[in-house]
C-alpha atoms as a PDB file:
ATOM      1  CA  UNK A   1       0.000   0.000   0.000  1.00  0.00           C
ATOM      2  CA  UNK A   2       1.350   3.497  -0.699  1.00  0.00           C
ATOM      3  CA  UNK A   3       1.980   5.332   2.290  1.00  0.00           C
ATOM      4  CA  UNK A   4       1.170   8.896   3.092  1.00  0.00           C
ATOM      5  CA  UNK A   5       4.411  10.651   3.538  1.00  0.00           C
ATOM      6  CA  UNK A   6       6.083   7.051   1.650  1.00  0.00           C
ATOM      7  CA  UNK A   7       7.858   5.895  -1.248  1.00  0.00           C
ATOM      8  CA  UNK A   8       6.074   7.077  -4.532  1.00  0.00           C
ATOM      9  CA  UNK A   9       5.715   3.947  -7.048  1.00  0.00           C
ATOM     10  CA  UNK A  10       4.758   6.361  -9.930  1.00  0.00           C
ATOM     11  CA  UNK A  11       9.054   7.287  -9.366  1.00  0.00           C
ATOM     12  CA  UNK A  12       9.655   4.001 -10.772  1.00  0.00           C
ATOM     13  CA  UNK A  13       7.071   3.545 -14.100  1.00  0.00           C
ATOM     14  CA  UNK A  14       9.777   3.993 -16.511  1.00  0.00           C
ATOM     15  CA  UNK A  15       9.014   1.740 -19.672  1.00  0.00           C
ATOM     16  CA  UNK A  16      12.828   1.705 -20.743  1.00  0.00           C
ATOM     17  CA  UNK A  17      14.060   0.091 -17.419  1.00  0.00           C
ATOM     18  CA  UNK A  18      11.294  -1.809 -16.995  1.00  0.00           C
ATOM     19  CA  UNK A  19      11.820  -3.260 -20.739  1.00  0.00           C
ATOM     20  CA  UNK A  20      14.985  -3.812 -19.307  1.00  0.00           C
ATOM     21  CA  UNK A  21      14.284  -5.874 -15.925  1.00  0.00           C
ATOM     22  CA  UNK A  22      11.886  -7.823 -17.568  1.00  0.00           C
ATOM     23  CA  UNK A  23      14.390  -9.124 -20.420  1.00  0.00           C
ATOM     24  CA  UNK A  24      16.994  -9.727 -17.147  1.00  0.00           C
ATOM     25  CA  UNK A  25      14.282 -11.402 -15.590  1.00  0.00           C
ATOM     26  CA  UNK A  26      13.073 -13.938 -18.289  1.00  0.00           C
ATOM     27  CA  UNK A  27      17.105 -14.053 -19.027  1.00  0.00           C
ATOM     28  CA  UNK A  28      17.528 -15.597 -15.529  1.00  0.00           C
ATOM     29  CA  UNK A  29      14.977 -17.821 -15.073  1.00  0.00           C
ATOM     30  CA  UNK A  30      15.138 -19.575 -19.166  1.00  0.00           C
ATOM     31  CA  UNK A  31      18.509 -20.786 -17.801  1.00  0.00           C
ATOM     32  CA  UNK A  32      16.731 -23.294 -15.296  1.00  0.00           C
ATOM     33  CA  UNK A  33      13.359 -23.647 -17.100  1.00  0.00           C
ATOM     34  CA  UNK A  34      11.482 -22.706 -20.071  1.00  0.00           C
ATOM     35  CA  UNK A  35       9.141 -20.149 -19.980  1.00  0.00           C
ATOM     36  CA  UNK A  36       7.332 -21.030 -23.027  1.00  0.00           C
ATOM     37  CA  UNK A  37       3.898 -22.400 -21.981  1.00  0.00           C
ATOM     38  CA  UNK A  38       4.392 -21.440 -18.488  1.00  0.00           C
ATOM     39  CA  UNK A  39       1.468 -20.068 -15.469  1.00  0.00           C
ATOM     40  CA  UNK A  40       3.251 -17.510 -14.469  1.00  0.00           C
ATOM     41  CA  UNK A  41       2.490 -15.109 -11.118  1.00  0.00           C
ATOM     42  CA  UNK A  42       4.187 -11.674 -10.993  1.00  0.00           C
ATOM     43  CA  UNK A  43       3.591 -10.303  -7.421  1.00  0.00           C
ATOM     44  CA  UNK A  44       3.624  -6.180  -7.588  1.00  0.00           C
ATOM     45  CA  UNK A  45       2.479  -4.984 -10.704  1.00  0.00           C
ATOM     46  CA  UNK A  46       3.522  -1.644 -10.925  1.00  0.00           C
ATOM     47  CA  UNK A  47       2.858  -0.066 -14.318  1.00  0.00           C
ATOM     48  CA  UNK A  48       2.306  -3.385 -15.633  1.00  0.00           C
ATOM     49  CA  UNK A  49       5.057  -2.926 -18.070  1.00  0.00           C
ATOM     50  CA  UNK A  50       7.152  -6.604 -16.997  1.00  0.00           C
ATOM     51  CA  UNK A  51       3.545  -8.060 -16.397  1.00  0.00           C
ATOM     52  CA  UNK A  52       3.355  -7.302 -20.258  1.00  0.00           C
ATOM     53  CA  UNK A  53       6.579  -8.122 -21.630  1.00  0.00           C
ATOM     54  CA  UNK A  54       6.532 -11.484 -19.465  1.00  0.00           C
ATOM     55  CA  UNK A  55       3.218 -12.469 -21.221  1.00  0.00           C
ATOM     56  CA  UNK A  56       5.446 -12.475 -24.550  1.00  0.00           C
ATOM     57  CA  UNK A  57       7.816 -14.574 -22.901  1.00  0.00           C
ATOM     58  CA  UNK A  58       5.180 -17.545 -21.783  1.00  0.00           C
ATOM     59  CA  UNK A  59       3.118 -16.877 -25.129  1.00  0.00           C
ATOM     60  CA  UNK A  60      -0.192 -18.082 -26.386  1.00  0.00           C
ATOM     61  CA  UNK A  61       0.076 -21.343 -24.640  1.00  0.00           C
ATOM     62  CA  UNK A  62       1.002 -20.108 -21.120  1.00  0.00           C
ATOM     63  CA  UNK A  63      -0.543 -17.023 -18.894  1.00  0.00           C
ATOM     64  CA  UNK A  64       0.860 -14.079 -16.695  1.00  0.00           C
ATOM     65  CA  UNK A  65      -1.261 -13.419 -13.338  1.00  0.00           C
ATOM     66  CA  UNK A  66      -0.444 -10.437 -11.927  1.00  0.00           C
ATOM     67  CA  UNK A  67      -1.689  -8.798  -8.096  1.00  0.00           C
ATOM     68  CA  UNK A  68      -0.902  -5.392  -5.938  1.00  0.00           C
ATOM     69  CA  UNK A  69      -2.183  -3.759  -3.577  1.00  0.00           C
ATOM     70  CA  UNK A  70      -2.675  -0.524  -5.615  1.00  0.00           C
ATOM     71  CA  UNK A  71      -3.511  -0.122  -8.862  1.00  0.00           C
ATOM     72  CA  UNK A  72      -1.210   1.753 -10.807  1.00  0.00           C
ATOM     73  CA  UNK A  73      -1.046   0.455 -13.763  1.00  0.00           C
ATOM     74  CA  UNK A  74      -0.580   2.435 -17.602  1.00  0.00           C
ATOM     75  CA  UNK A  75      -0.093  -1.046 -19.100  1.00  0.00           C
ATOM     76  CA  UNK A  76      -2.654  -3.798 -19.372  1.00  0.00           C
ATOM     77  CA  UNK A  77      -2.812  -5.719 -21.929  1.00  0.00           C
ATOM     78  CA  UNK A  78      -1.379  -9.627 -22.319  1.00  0.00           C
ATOM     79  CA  UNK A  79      -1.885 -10.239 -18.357  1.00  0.00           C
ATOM     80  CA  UNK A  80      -5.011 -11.270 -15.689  1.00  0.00           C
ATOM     81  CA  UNK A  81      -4.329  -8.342 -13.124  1.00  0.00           C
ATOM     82  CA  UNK A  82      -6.167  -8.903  -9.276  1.00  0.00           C
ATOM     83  CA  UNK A  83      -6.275  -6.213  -6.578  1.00  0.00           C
ATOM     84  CA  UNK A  84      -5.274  -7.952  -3.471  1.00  0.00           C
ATOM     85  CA  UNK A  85      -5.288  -6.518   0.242  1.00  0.00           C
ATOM     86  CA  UNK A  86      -2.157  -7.642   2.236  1.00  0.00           C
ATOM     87  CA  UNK A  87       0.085  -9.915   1.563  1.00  0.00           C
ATOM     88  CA  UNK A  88      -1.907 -13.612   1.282  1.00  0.00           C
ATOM     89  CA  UNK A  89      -2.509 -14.867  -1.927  1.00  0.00           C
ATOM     90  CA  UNK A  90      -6.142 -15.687  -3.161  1.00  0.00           C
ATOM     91  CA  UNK A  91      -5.010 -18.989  -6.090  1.00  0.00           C
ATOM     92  CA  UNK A  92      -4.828 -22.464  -4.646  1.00  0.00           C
ATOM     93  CA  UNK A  93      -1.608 -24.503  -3.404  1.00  0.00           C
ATOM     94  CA  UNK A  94       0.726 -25.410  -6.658  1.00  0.00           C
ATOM     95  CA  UNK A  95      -0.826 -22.906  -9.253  1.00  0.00           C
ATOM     96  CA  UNK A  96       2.064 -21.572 -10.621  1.00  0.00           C
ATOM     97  CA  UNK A  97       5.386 -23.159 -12.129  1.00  0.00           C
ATOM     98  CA  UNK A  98       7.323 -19.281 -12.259  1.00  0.00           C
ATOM     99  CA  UNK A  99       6.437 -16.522  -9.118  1.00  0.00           C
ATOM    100  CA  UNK A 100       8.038 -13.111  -9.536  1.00  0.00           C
ATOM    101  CA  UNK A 101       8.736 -10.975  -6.840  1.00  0.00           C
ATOM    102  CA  UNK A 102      10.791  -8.219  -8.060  1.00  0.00           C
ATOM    103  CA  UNK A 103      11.687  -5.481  -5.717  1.00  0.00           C
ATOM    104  CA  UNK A 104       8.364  -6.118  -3.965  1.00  0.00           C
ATOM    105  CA  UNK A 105       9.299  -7.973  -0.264  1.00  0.00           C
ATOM    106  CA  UNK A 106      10.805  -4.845   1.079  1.00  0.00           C
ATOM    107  CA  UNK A 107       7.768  -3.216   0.575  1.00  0.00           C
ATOM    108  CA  UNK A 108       5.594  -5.377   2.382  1.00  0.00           C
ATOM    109  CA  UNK A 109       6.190  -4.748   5.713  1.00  0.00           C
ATOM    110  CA  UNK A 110       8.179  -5.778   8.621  1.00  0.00           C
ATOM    111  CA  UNK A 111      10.130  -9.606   8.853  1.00  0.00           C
ATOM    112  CA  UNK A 112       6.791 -11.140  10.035  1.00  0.00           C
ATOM    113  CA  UNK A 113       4.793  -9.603   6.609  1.00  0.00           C
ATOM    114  CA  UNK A 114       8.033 -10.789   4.492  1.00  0.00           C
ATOM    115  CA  UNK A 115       7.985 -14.159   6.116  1.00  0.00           C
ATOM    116  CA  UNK A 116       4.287 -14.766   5.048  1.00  0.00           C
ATOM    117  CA  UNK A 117       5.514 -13.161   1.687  1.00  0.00           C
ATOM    118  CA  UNK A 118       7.692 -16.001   0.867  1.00  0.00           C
ATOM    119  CA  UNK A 119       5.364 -18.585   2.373  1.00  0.00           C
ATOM    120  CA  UNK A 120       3.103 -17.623  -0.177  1.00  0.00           C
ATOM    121  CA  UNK A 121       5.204 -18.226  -3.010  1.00  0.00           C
ATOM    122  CA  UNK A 122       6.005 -21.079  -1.459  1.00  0.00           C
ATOM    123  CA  UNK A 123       2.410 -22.302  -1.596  1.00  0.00           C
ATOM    124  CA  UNK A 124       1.203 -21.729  -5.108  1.00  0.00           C
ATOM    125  CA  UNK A 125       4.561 -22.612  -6.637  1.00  0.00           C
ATOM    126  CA  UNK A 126       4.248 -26.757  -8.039  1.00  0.00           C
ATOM    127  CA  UNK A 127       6.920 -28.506  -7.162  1.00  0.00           C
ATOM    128  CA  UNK A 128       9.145 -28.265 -10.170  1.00  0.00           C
ATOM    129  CA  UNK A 129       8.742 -24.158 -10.072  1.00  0.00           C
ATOM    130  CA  UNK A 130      10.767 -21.751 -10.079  1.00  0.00           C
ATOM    131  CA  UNK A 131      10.938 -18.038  -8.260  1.00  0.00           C
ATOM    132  CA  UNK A 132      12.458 -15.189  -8.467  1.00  0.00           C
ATOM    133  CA  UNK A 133      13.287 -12.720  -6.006  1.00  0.00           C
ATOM    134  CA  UNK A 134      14.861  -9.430  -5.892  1.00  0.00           C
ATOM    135  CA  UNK A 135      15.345  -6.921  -3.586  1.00  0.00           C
ATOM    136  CA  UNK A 136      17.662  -3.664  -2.444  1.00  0.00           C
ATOM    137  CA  UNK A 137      20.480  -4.667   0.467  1.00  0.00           C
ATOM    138  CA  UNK A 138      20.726  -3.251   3.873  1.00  0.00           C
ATOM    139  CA  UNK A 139      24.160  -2.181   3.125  1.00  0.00           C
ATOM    140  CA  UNK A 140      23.616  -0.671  -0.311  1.00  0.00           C
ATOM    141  CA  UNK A 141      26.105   2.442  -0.180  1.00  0.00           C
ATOM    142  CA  UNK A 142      23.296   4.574  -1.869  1.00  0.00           C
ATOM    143  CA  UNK A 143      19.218   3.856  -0.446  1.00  0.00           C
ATOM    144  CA  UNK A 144      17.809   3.357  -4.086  1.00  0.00           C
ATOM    145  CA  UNK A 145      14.409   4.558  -3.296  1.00  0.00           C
ATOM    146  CA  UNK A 146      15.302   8.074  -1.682  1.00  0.00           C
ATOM    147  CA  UNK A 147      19.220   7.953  -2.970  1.00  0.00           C
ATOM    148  CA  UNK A 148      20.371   9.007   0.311  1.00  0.00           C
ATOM    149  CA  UNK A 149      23.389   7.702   1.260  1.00  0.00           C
ATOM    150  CA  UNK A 150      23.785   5.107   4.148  1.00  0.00           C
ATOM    151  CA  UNK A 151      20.150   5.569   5.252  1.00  0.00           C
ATOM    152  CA  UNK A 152      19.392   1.713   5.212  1.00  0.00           C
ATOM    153  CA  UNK A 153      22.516   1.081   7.509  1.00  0.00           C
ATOM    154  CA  UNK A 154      20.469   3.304  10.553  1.00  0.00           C
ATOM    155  CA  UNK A 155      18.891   1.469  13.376  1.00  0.00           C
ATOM    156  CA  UNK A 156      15.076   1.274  12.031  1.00  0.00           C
ATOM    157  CA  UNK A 157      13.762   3.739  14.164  1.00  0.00           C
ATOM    158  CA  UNK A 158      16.210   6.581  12.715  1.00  0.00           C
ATOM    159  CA  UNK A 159      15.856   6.663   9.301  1.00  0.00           C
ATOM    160  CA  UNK A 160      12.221   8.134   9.351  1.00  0.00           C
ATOM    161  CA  UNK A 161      13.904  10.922  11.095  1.00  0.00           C
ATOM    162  CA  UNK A 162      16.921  11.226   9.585  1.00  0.00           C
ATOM    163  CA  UNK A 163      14.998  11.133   5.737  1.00  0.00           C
ATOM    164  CA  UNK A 164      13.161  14.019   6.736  1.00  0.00           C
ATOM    165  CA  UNK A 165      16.645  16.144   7.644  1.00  0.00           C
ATOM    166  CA  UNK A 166      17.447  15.799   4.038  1.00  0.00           C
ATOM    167  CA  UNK A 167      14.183  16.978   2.541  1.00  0.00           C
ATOM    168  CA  UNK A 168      13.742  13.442   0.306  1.00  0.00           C
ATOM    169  CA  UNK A 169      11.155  12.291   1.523  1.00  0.00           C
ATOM    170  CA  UNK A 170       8.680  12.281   5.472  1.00  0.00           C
ATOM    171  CA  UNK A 171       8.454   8.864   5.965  1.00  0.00           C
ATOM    172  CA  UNK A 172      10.974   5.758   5.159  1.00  0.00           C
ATOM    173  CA  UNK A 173       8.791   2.647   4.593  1.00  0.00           C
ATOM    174  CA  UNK A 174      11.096   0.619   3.363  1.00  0.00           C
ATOM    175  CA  UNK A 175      12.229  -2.425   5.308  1.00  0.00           C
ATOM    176  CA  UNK A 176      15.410  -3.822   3.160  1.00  0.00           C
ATOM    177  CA  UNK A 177      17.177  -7.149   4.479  1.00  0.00           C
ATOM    178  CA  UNK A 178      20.879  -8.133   4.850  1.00  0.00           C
ATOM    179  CA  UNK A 179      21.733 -11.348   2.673  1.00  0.00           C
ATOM    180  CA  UNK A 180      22.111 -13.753   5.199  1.00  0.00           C
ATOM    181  CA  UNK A 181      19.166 -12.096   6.562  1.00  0.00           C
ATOM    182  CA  UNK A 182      17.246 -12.832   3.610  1.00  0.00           C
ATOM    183  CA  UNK A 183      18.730 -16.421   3.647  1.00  0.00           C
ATOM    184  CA  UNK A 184      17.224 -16.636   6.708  1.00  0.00           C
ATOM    185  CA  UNK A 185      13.308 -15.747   5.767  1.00  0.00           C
ATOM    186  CA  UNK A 186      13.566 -17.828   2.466  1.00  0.00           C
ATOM    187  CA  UNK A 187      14.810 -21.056   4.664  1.00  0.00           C
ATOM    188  CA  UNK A 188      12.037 -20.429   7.507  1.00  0.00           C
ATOM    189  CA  UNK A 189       9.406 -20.226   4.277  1.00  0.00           C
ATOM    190  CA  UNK A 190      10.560 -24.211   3.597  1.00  0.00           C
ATOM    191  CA  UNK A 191      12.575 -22.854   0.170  1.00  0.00           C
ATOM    192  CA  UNK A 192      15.899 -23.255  -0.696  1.00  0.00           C
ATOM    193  CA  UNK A 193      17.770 -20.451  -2.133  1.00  0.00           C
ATOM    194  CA  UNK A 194      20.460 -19.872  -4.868  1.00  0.00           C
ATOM    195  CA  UNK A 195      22.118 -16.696  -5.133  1.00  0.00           C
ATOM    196  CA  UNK A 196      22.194 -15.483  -8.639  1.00  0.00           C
ATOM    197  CA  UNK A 197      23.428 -11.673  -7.836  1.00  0.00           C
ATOM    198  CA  UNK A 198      26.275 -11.804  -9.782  1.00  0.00           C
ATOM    199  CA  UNK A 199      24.704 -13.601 -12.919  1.00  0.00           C
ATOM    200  CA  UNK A 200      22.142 -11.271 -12.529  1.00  0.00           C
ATOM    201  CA  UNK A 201      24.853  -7.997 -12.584  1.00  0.00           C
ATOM    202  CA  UNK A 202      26.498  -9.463 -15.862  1.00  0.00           C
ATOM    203  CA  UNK A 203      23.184 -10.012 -17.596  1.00  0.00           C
ATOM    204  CA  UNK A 204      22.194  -6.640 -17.219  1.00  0.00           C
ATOM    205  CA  UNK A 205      25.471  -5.746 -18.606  1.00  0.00           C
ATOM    206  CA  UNK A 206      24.257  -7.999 -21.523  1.00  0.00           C
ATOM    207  CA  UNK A 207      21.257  -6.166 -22.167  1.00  0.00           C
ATOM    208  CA  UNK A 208      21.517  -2.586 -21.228  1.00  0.00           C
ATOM    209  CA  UNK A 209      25.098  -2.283 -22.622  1.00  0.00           C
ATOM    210  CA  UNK A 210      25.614   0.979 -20.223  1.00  0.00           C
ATOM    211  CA  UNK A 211      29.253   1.634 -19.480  1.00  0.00           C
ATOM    212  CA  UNK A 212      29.042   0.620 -15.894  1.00  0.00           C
ATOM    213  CA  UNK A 213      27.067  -2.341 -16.071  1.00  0.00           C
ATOM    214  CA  UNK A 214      29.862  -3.113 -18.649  1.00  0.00           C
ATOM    215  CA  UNK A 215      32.846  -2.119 -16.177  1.00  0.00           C
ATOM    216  CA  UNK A 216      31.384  -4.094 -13.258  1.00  0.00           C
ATOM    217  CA  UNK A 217      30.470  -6.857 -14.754  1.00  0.00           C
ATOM    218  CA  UNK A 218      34.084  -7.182 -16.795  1.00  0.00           C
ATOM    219  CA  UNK A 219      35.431  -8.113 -13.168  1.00  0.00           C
ATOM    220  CA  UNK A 220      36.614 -11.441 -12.026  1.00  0.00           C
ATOM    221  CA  UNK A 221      34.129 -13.422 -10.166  1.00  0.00           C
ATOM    222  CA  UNK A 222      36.365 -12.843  -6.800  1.00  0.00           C
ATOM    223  CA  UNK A 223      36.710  -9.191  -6.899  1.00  0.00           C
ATOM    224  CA  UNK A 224      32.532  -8.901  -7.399  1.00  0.00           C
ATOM    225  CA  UNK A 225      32.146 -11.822  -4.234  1.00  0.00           C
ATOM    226  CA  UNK A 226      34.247  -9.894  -2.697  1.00  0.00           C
ATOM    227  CA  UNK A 227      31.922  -6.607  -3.080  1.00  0.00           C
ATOM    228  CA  UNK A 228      28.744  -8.841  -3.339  1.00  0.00           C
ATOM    229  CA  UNK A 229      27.603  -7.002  -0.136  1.00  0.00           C
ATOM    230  CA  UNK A 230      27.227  -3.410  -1.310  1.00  0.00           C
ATOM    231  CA  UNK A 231      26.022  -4.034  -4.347  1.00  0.00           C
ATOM    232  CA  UNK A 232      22.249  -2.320  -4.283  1.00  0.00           C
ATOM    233  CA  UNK A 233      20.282  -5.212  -5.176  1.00  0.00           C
ATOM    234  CA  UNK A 234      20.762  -8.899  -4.153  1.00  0.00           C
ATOM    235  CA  UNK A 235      19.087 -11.502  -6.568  1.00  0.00           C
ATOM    236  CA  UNK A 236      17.933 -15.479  -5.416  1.00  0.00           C
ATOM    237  CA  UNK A 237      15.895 -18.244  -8.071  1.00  0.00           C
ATOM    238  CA  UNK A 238      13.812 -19.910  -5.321  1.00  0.00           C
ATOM    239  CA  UNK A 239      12.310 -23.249  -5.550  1.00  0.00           C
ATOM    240  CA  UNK A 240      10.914 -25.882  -2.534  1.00  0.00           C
END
C-alpha cells in the first residue's frame, strides 16, 4: 500500500528500465526452465510494463497473473491483473510453475509480513517451479528509493527521522534485508535459495550495454564476491 508521507511507485514507471528488468528477468529464469507455456504469477504490478513483456515470454500457450495492492497500472494488456489486500494470496496450493517478486518484499512490511511473503510463493509454486526474487540490500552504499546515502545502515527507528533532515522524503517505509538475513526468511518459508546476484549484474550488462554495467560486470568473479555485499540489489531463483 502506498503510504502517506512514503515511497512514490509512480518514481519508478519507466518503460525503458522496466523493458529492461523484464528481459533480465526472463534471461535468468530460461537458464533453469522454459518459460514457453508457463502459469506464471508476478507479485507487484507496478505499471504493468514486466507483467506485459513477461506475457510475450510464456506466449499463447502459457498465462501471466499479476496482483498489488494498488492499482497503478498504464499497461494492461497480455496479463489477468487482481487487486489484493495484504500480503496472502487468493489462487490455490501449486498454481504456478514461475512466481516473480521483483523489488516487492521490502515493501511489504516488517520480517513477520516478508515471512508470510515467501510462504506464499512457497504455496502456489508446483513442485518443479521456479521463483524469483529481488530486492535492495541493507548495506547498499546509496538507499535506491530516496538515494540518500547510508540511510538503510540506521537502526530502524532513525531513518524516518533522519529522511526528513534531508528533505527526500517524510516517511521511510522501506524495510530492506541483509543477505544472510534474507537467507534466513527464504529457509524459515521451507525454500531453498540460490544466489544469482552476480549472474544477474552481468546479464544486465548484456542487455543494457551501459558503461558501468559493462565495467562491473568485466570483473573477475572474486573481486565482485568480494563486493557482493554493497552491491544495491541482491538476486535469489527460489524453488521448494
Amino acid at each position: 500500500m502506498v503510504t502517506d508521507g512514503g515511497w512514490k511507485p509512480q518514481r519508478s514507471l519507466d518503460a525503458r528500465s522496466r523493458r529492461a528488468k523484464a528481459a533480465k528477468i526472463a534471461a535468468l529464469i530460461e537458464k533453469r526452465r522454459p518459460l514457453a507455456g508457463a502459469d506464471l504469477l508476478e507479485i507487484g504490478t507496478g505499471a504493468g510494463i514486466i507483467a506485459t513483456l513477461l506475457a510475450e515470454e510464456v506466449g499463447p500457450a502459457g498465462r501471466v497473473v499479476s496482483v498489488d495492492v494498488d492499482d497503478l497500472r498504464t499497461v494492461h494488456e497480455g496479463y489477468e491483473f487482481h487487486l489484493v489486500d495484504g500480503v496472502e494470496l487468493p489462487f490455490p496450493d501449486e498454481s504456478f510453475d514461475v512466481v516473480v517478486s521483483n523489488h516487492t518484499i521490502e515493501h511489504v512490511g516488517a520480517e513477520d509480513e516478508q515471512l508470510t511473503h515467501l510462504r506464499e510463493i512457497a504455496r502456489v509454486l508446483r513442485p518443479d517451479g521456479v521463483g524469483y526474487l529481488a530486492s535492495p540490500t541493507r548495506w547498499a552504499l546509496v538507499e535506491p528509493h530516496f538515494k540518500v546515502p547510508l540511510l538503510s545502515w540506521l537502526p530502524p527507528a532513525q531513518r524516518t527521522p533522519v529522511l526528513r533532515l534531508t528533505g527526500r522524503g517524510r516517511v521511510y517505509d522501506i524495510n530492506p534485508r541483509t543477505r544472510a538475513g534474507m537467507l534466513s526468511l527464504i529457509e524459515r518459508a521451507g525454500l531453498r535459495a540460490t544466489d544469482v546476484t552476480l549472474e544477474a549484474l552481468r546479464t544486465t550488462a548484456d542487455i543494457e550495454q551501459s558503461r558501468v554495467a559493462r565495467t562491473a560486470a568485466a570483473l573477475p568473479d572474486g573481486a565482485l564476491s568480494a563486493v557482493r555485499g554493497a552491491l544495491p540489489t541482491m538476486v535469489f531463483l527460489i524453488a521448494k
